[in-house]
PDB file of N, CA and C in Angstrom:
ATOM      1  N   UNK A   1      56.666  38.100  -9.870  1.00  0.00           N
ATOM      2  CA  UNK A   1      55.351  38.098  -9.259  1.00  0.00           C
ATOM      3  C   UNK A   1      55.216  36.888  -8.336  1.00  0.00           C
ATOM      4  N   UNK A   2      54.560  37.351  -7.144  1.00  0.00           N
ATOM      5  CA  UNK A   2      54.309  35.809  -6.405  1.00  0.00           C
ATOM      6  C   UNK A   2      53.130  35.567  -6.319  1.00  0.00           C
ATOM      7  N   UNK A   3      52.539  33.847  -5.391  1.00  0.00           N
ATOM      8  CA  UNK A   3      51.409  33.247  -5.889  1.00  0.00           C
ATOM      9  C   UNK A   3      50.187  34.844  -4.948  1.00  0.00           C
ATOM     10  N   UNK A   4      50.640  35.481  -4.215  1.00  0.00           N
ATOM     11  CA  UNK A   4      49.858  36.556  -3.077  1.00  0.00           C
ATOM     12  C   UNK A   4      49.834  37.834  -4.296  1.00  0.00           C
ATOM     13  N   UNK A   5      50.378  37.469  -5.234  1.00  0.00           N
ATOM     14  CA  UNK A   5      50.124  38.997  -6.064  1.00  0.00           C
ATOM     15  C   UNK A   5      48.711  38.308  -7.176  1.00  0.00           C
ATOM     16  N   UNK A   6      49.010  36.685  -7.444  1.00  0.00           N
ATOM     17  CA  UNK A   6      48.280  36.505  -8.425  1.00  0.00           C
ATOM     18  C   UNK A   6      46.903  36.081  -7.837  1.00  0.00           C
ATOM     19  N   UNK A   7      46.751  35.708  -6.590  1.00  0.00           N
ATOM     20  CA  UNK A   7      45.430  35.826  -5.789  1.00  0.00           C
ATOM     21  C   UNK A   7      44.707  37.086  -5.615  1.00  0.00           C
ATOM     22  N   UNK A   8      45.482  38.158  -5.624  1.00  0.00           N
ATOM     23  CA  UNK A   8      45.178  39.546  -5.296  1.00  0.00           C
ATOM     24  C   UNK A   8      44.321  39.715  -6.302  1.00  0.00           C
ATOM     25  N   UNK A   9      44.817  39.569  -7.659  1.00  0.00           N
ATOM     26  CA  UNK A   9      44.505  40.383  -9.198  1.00  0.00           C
ATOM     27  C   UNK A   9      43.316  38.780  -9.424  1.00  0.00           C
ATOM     28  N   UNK A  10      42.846  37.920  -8.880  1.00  0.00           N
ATOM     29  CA  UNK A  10      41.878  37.285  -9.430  1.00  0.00           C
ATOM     30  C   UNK A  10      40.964  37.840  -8.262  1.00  0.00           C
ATOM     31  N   UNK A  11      41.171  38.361  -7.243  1.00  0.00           N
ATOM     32  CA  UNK A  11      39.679  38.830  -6.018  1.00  0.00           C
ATOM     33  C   UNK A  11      39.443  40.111  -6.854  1.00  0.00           C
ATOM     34  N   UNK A  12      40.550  40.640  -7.373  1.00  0.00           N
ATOM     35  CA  UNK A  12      40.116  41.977  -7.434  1.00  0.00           C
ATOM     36  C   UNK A  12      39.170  41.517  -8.771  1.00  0.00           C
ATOM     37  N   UNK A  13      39.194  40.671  -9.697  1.00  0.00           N
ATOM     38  CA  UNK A  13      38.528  40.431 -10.657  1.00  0.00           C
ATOM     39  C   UNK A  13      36.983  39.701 -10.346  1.00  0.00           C
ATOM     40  N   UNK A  14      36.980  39.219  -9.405  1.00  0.00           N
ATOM     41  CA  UNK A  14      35.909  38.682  -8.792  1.00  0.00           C
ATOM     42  C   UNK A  14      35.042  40.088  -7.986  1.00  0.00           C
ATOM     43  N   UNK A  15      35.849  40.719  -7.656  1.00  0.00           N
ATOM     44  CA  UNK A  15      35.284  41.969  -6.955  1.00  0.00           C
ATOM     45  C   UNK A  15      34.189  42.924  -8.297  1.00  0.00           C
ATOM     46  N   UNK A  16      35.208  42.986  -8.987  1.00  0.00           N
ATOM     47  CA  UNK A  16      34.415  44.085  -9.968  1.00  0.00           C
ATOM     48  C   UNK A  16      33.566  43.344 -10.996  1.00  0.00           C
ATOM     49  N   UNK A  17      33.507  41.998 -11.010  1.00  0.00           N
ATOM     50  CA  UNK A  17      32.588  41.570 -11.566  1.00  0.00           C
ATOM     51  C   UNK A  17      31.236  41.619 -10.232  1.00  0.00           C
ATOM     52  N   UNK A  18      31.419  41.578  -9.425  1.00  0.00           N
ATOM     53  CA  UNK A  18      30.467  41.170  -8.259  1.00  0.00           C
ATOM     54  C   UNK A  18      29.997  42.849  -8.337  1.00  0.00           C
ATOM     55  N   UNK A  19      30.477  43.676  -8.612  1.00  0.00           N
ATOM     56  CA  UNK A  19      30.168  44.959  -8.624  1.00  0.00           C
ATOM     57  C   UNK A  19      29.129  45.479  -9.920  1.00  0.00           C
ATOM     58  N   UNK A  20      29.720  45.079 -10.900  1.00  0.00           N
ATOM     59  CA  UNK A  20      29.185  44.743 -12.393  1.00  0.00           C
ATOM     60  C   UNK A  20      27.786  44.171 -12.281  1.00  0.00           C
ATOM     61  N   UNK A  21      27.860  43.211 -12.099  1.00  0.00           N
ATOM     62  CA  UNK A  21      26.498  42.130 -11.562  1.00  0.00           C
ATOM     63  C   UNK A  21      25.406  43.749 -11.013  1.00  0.00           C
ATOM     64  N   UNK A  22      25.700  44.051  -9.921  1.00  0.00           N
ATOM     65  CA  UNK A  22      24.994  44.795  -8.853  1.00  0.00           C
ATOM     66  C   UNK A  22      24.592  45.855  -9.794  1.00  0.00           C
ATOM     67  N   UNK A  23      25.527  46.584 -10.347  1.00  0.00           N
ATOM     68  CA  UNK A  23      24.922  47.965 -10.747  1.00  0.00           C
ATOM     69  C   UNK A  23      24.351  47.620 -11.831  1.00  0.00           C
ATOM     70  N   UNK A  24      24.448  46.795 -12.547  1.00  0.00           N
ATOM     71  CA  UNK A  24      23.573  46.418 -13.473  1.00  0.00           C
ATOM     72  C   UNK A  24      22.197  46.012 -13.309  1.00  0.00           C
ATOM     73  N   UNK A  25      21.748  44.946 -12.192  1.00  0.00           N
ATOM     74  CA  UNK A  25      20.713  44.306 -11.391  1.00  0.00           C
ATOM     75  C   UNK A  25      20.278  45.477 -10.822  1.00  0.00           C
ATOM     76  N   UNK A  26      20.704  46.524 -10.664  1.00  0.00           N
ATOM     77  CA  UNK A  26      20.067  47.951 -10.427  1.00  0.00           C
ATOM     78  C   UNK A  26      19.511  48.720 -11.024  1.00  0.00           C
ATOM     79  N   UNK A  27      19.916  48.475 -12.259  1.00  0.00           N
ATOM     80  CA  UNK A  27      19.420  49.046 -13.472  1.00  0.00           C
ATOM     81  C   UNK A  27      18.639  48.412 -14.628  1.00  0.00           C
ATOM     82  N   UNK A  28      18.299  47.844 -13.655  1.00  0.00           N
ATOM     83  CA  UNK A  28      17.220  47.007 -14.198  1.00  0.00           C
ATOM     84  C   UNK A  28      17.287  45.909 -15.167  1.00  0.00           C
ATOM     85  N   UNK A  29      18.543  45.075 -15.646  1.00  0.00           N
ATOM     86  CA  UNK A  29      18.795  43.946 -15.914  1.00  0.00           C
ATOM     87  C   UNK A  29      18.277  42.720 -14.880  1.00  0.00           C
ATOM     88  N   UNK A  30      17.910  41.558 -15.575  1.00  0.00           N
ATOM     89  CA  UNK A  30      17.007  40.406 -14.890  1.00  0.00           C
ATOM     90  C   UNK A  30      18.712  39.782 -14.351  1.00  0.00           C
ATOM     91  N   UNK A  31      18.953  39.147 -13.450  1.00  0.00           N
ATOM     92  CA  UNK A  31      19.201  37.565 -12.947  1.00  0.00           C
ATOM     93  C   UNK A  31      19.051  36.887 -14.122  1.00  0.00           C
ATOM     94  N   UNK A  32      17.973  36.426 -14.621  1.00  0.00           N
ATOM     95  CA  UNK A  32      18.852  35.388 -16.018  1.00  0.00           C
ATOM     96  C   UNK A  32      19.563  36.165 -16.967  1.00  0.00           C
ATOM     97  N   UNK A  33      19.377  37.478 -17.384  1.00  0.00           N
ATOM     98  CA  UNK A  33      19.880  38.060 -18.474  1.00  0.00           C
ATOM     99  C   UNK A  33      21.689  38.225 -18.001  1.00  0.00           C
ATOM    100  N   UNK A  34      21.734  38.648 -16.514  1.00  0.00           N
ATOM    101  CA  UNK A  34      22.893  38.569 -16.531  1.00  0.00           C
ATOM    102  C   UNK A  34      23.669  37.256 -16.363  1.00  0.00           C
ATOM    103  N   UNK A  35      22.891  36.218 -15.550  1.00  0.00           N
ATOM    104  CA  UNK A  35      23.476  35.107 -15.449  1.00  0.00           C
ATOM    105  C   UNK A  35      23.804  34.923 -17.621  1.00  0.00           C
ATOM    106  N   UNK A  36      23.352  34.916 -18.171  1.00  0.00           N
ATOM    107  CA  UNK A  36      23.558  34.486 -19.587  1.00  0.00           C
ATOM    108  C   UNK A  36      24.529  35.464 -20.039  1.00  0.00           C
ATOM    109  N   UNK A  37      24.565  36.867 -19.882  1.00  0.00           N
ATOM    110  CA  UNK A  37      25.666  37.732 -20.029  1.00  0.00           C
ATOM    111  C   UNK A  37      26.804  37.167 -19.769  1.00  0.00           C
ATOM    112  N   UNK A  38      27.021  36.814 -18.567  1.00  0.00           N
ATOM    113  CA  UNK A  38      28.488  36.159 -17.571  1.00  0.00           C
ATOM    114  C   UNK A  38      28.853  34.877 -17.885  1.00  0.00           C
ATOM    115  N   UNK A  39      27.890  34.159 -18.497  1.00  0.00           N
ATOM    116  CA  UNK A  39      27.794  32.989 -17.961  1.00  0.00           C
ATOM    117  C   UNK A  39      28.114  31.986 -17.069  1.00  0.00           C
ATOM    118  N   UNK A  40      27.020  32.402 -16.249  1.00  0.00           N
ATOM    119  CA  UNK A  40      26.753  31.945 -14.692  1.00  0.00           C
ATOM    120  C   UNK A  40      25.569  31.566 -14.387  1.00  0.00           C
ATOM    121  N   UNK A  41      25.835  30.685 -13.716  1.00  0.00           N
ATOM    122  CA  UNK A  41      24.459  29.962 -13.093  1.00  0.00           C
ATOM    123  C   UNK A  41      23.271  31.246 -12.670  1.00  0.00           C
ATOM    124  N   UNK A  42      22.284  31.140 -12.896  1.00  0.00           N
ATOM    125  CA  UNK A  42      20.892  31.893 -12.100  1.00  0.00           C
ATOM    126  C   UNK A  42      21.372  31.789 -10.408  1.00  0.00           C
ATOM    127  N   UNK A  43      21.860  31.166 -10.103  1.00  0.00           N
ATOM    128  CA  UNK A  43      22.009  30.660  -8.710  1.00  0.00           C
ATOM    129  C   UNK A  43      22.652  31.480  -7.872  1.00  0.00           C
ATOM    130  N   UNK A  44      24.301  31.353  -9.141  1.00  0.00           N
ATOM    131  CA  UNK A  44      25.251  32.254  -8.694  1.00  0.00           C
ATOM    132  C   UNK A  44      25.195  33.706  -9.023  1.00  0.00           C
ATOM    133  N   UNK A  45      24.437  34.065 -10.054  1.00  0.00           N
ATOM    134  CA  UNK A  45      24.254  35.278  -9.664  1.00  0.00           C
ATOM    135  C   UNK A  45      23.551  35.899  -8.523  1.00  0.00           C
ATOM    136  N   UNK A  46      22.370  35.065  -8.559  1.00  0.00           N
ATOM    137  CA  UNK A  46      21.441  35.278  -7.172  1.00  0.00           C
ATOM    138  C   UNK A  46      22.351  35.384  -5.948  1.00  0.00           C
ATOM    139  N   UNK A  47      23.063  34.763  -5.402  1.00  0.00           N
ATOM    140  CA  UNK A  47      24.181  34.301  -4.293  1.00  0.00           C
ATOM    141  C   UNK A  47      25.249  35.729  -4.330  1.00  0.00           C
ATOM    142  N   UNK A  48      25.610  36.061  -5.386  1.00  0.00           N
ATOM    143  CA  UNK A  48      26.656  37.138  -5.078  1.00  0.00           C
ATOM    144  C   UNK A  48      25.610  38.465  -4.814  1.00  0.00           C
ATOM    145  N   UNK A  49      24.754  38.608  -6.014  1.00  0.00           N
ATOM    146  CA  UNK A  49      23.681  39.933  -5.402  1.00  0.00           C
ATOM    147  C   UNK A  49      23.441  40.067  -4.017  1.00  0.00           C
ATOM    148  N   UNK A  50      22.745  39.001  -3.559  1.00  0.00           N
ATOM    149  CA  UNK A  50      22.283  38.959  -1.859  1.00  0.00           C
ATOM    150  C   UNK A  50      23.623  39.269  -1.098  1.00  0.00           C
ATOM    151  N   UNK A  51      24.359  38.866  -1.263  1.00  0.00           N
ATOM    152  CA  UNK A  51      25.951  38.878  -0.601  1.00  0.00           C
ATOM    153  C   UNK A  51      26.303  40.103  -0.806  1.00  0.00           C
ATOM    154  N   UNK A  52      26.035  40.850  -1.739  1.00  0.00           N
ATOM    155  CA  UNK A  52      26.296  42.378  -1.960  1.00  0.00           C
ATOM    156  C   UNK A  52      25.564  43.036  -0.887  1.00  0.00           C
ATOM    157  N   UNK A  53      24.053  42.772  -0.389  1.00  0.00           N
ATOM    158  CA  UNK A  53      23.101  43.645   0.294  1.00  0.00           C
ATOM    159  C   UNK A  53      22.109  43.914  -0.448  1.00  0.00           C
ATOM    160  N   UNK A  54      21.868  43.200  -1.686  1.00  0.00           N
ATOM    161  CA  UNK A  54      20.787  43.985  -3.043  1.00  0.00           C
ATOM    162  C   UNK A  54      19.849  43.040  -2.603  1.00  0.00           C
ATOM    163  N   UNK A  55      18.767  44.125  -2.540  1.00  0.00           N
ATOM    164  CA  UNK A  55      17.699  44.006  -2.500  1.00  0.00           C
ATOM    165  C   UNK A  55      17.075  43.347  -3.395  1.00  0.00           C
ATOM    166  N   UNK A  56      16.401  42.417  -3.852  1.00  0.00           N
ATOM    167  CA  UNK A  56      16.049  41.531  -5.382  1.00  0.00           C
ATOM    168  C   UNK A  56      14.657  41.966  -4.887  1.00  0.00           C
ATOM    169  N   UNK A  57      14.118  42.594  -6.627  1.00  0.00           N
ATOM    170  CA  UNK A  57      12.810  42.219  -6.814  1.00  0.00           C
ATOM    171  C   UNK A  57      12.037  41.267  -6.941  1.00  0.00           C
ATOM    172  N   UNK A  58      10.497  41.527  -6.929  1.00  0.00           N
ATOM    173  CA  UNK A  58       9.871  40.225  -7.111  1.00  0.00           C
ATOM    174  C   UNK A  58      10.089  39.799  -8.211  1.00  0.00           C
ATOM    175  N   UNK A  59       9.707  38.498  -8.668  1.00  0.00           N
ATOM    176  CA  UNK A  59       9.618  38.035  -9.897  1.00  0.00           C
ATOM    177  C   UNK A  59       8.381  38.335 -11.049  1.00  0.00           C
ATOM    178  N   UNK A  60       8.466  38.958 -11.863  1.00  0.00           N
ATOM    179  CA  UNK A  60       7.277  39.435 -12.847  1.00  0.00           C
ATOM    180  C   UNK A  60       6.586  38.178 -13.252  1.00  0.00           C
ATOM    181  N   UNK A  61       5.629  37.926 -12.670  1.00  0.00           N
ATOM    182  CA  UNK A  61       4.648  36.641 -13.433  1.00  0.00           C
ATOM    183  C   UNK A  61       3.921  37.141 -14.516  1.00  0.00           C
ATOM    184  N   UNK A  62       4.195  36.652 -16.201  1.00  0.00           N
ATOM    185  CA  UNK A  62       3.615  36.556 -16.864  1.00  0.00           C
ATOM    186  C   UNK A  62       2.473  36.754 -17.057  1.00  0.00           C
ATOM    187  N   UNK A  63       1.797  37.348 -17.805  1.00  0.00           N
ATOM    188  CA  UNK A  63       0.284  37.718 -17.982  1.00  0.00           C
ATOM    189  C   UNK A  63      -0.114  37.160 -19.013  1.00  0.00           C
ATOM    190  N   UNK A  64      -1.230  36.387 -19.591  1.00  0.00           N
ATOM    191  CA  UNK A  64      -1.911  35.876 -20.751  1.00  0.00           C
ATOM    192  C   UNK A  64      -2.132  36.852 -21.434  1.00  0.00           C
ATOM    193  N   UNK A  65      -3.080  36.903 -22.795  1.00  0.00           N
ATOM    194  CA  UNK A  65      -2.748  37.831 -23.177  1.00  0.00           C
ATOM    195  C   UNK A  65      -4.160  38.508 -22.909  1.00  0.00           C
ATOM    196  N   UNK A  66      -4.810  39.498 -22.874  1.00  0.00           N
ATOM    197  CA  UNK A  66      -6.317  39.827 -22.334  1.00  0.00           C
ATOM    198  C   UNK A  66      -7.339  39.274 -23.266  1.00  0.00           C
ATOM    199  N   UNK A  67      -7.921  38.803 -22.260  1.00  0.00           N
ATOM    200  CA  UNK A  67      -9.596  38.186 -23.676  1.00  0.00           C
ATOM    201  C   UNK A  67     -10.410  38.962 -23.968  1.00  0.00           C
ATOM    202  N   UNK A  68     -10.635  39.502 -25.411  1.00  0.00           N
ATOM    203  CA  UNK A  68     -11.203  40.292 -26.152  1.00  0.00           C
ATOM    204  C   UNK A  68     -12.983  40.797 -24.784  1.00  0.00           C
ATOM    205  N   UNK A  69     -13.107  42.088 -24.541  1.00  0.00           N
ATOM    206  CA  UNK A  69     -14.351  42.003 -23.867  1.00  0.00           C
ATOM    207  C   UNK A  69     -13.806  42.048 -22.308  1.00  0.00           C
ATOM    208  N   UNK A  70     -12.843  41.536 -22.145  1.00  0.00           N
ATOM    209  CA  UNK A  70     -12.294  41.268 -20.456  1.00  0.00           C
ATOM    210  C   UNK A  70     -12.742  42.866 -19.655  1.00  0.00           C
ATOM    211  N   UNK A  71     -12.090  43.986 -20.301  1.00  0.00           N
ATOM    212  CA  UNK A  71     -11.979  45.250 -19.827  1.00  0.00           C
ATOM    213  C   UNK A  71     -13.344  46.249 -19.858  1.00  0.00           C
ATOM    214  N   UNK A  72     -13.724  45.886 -20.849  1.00  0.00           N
ATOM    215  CA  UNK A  72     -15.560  46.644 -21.035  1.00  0.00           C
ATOM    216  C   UNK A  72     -16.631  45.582 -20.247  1.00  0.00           C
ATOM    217  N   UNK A  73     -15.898  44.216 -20.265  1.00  0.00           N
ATOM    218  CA  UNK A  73     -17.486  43.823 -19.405  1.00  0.00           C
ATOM    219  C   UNK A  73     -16.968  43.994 -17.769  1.00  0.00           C
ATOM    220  N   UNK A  74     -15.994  44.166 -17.191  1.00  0.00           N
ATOM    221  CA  UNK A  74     -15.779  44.763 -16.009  1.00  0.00           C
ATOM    222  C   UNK A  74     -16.734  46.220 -15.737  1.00  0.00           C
ATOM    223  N   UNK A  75     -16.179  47.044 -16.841  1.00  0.00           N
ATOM    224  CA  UNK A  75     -16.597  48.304 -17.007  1.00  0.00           C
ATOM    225  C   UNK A  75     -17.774  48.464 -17.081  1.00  0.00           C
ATOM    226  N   UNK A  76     -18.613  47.492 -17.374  1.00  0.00           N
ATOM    227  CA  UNK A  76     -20.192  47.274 -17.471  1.00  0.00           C
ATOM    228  C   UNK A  76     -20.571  46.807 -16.333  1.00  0.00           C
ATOM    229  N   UNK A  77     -20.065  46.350 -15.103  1.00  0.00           N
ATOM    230  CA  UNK A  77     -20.807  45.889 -14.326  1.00  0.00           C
ATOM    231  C   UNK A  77     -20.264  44.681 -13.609  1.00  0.00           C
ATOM    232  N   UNK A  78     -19.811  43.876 -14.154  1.00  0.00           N
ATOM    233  CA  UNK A  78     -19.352  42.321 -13.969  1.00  0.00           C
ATOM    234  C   UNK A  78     -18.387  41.887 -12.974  1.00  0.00           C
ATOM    235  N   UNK A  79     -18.397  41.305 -11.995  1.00  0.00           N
ATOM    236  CA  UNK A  79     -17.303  40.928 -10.830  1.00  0.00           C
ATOM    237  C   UNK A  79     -16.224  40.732 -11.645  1.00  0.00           C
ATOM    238  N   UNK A  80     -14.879  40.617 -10.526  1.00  0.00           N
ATOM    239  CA  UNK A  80     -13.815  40.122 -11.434  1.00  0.00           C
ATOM    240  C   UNK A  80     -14.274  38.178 -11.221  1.00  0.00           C
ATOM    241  N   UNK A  81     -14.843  37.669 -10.466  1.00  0.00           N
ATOM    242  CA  UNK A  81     -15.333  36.641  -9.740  1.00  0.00           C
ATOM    243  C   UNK A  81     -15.758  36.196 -11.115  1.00  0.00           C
ATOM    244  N   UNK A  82     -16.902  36.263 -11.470  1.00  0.00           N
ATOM    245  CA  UNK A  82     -17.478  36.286 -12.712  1.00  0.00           C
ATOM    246  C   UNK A  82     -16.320  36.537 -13.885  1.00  0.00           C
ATOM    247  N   UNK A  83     -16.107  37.519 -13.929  1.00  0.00           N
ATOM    248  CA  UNK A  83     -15.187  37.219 -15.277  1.00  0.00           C
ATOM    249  C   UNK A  83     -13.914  36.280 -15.030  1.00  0.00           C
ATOM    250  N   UNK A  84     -13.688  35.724 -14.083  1.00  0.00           N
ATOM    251  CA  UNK A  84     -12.336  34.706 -13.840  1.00  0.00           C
ATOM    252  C   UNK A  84     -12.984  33.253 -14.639  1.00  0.00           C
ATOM    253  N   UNK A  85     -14.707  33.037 -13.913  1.00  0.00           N
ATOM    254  CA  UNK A  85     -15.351  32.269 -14.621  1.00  0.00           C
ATOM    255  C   UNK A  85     -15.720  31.659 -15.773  1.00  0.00           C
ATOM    256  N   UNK A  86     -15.817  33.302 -16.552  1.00  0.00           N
ATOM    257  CA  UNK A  86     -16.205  33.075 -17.513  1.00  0.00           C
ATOM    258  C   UNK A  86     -15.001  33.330 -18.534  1.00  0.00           C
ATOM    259  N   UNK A  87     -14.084  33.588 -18.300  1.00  0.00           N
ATOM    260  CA  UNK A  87     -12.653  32.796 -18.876  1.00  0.00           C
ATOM    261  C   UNK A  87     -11.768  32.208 -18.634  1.00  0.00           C
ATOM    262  N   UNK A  88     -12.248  31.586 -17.790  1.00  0.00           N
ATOM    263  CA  UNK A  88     -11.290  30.353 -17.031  1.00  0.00           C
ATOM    264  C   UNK A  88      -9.963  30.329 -16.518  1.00  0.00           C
ATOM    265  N   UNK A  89     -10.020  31.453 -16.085  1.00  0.00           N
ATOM    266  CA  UNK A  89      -8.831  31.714 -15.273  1.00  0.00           C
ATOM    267  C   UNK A  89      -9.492  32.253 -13.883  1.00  0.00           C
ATOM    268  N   UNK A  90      -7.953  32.677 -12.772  1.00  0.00           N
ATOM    269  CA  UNK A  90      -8.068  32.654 -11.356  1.00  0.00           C
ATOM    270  C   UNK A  90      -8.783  34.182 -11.207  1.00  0.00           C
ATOM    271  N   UNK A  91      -9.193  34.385  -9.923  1.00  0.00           N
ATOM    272  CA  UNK A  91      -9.609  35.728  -9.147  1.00  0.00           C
ATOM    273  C   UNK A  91      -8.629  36.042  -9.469  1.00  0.00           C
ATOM    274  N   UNK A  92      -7.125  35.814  -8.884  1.00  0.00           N
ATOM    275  CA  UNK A  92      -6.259  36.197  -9.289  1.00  0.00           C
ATOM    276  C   UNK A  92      -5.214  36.983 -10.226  1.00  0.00           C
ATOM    277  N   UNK A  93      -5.706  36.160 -11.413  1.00  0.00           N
ATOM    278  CA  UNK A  93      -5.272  36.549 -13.094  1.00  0.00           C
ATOM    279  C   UNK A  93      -6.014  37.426 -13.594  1.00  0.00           C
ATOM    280  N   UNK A  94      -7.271  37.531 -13.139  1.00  0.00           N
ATOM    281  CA  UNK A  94      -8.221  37.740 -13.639  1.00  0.00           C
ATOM    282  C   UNK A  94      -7.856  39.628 -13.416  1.00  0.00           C
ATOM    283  N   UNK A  95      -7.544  39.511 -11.594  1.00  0.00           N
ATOM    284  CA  UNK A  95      -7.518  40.967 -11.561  1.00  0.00           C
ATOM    285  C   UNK A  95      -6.338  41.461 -11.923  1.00  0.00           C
ATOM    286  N   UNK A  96      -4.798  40.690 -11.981  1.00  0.00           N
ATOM    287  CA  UNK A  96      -3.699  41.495 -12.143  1.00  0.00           C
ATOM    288  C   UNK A  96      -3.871  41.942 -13.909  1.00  0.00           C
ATOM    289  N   UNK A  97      -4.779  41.037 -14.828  1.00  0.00           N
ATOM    290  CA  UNK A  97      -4.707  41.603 -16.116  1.00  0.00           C
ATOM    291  C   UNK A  97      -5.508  43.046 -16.025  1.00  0.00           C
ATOM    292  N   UNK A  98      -6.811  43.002 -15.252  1.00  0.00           N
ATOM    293  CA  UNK A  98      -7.432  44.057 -15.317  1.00  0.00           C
ATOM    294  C   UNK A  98      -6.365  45.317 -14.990  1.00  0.00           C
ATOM    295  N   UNK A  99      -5.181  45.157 -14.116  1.00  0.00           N
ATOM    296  CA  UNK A  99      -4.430  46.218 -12.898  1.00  0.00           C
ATOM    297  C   UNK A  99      -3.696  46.542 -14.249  1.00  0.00           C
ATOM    298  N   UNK A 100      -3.372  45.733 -14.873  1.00  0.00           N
ATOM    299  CA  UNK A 100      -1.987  45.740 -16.340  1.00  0.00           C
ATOM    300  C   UNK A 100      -2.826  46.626 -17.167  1.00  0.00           C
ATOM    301  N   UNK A 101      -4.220  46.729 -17.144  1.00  0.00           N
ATOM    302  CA  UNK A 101      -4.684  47.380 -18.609  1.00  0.00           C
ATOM    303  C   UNK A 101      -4.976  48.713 -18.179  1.00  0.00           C
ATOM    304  N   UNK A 102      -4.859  48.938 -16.675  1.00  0.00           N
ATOM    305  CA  UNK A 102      -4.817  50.317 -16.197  1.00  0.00           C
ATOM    306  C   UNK A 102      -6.417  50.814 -15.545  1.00  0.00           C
ATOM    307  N   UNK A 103      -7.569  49.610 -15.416  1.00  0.00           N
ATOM    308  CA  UNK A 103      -8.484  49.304 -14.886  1.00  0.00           C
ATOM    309  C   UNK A 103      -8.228  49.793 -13.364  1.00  0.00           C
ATOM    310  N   UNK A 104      -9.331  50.688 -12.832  1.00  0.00           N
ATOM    311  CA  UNK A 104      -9.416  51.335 -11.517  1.00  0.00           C
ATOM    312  C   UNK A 104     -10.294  50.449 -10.738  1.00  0.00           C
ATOM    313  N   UNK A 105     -10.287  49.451  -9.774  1.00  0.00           N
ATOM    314  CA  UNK A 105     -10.853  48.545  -9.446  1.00  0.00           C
ATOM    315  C   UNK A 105     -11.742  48.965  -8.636  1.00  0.00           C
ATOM    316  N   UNK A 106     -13.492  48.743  -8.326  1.00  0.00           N
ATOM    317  CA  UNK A 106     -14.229  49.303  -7.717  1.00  0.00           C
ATOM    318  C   UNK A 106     -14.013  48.331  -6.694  1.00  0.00           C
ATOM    319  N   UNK A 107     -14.528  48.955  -5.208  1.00  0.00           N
ATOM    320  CA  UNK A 107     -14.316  48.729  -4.176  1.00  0.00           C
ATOM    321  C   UNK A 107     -14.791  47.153  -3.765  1.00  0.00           C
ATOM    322  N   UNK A 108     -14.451  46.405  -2.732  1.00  0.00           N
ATOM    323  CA  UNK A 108     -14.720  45.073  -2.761  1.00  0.00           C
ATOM    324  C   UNK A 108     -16.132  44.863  -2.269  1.00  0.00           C
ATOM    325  N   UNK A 109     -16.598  44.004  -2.338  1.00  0.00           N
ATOM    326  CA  UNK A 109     -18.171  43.695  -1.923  1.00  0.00           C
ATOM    327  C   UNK A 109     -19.120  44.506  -2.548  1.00  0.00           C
ATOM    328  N   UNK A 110     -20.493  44.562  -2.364  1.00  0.00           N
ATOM    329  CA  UNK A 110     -21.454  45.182  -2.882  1.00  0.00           C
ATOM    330  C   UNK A 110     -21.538  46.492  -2.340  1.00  0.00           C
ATOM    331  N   UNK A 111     -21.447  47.807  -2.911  1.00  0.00           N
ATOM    332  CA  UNK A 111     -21.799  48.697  -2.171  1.00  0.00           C
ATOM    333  C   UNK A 111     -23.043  49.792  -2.312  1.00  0.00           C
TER     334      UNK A 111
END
């Protein structure tokens, strides 16, 4: 065997892991789960995906957990404005928990 056969058989091993990575990250495995699978940096997995052409999803931001009342006092009437207030969290948080609990959001402003 020469050193051009044993370069060959480590790309090709780099190849089908880089392939591995992808169809997996397709199927809905996270970037850290596989970086910890492989063990590989978050980085480097990130770096070979993009280098593939894969498209990366957004990142799922965490949701608190809903405050008892959050979903019926919407349902009663209440801005999300107001309820961000009155549990101390953002416009923001306020509405992606409502979107998570399957809440149909009434239209913006007063109508």
């Amino acid at each position: 065997m020469t050193g051009e056969d044993d370069s060959a058989g480590e790309h090709s091993d780099a190849d089908s892991l880089d392939a591995e990575l992808v169809r997996r990250y397709n199927g809905g495995e996270t970037i850290e789960s596989l970086a910890e699978r492989h063990a590989l940096s978050y980085r480097r997995v990130r770096t070979i995906l993009l280098a593939a052409g894969t498209t990366l999803r957004p990142p799922k931001i965490p949701l608190p957990p809903t405050p008892p009342g959050l979903v019926n006092a919407y349902l009663a009437g209440r801005s999300i404005r107001q309820l961000a207030a009155i549990h101390g969290m953002s416009y923001n948080q306020t509405r992606r928990i409502l979107l998570a609990e399957g809440v149909v959001l009434r239209p913006r402003g007063r109508q």
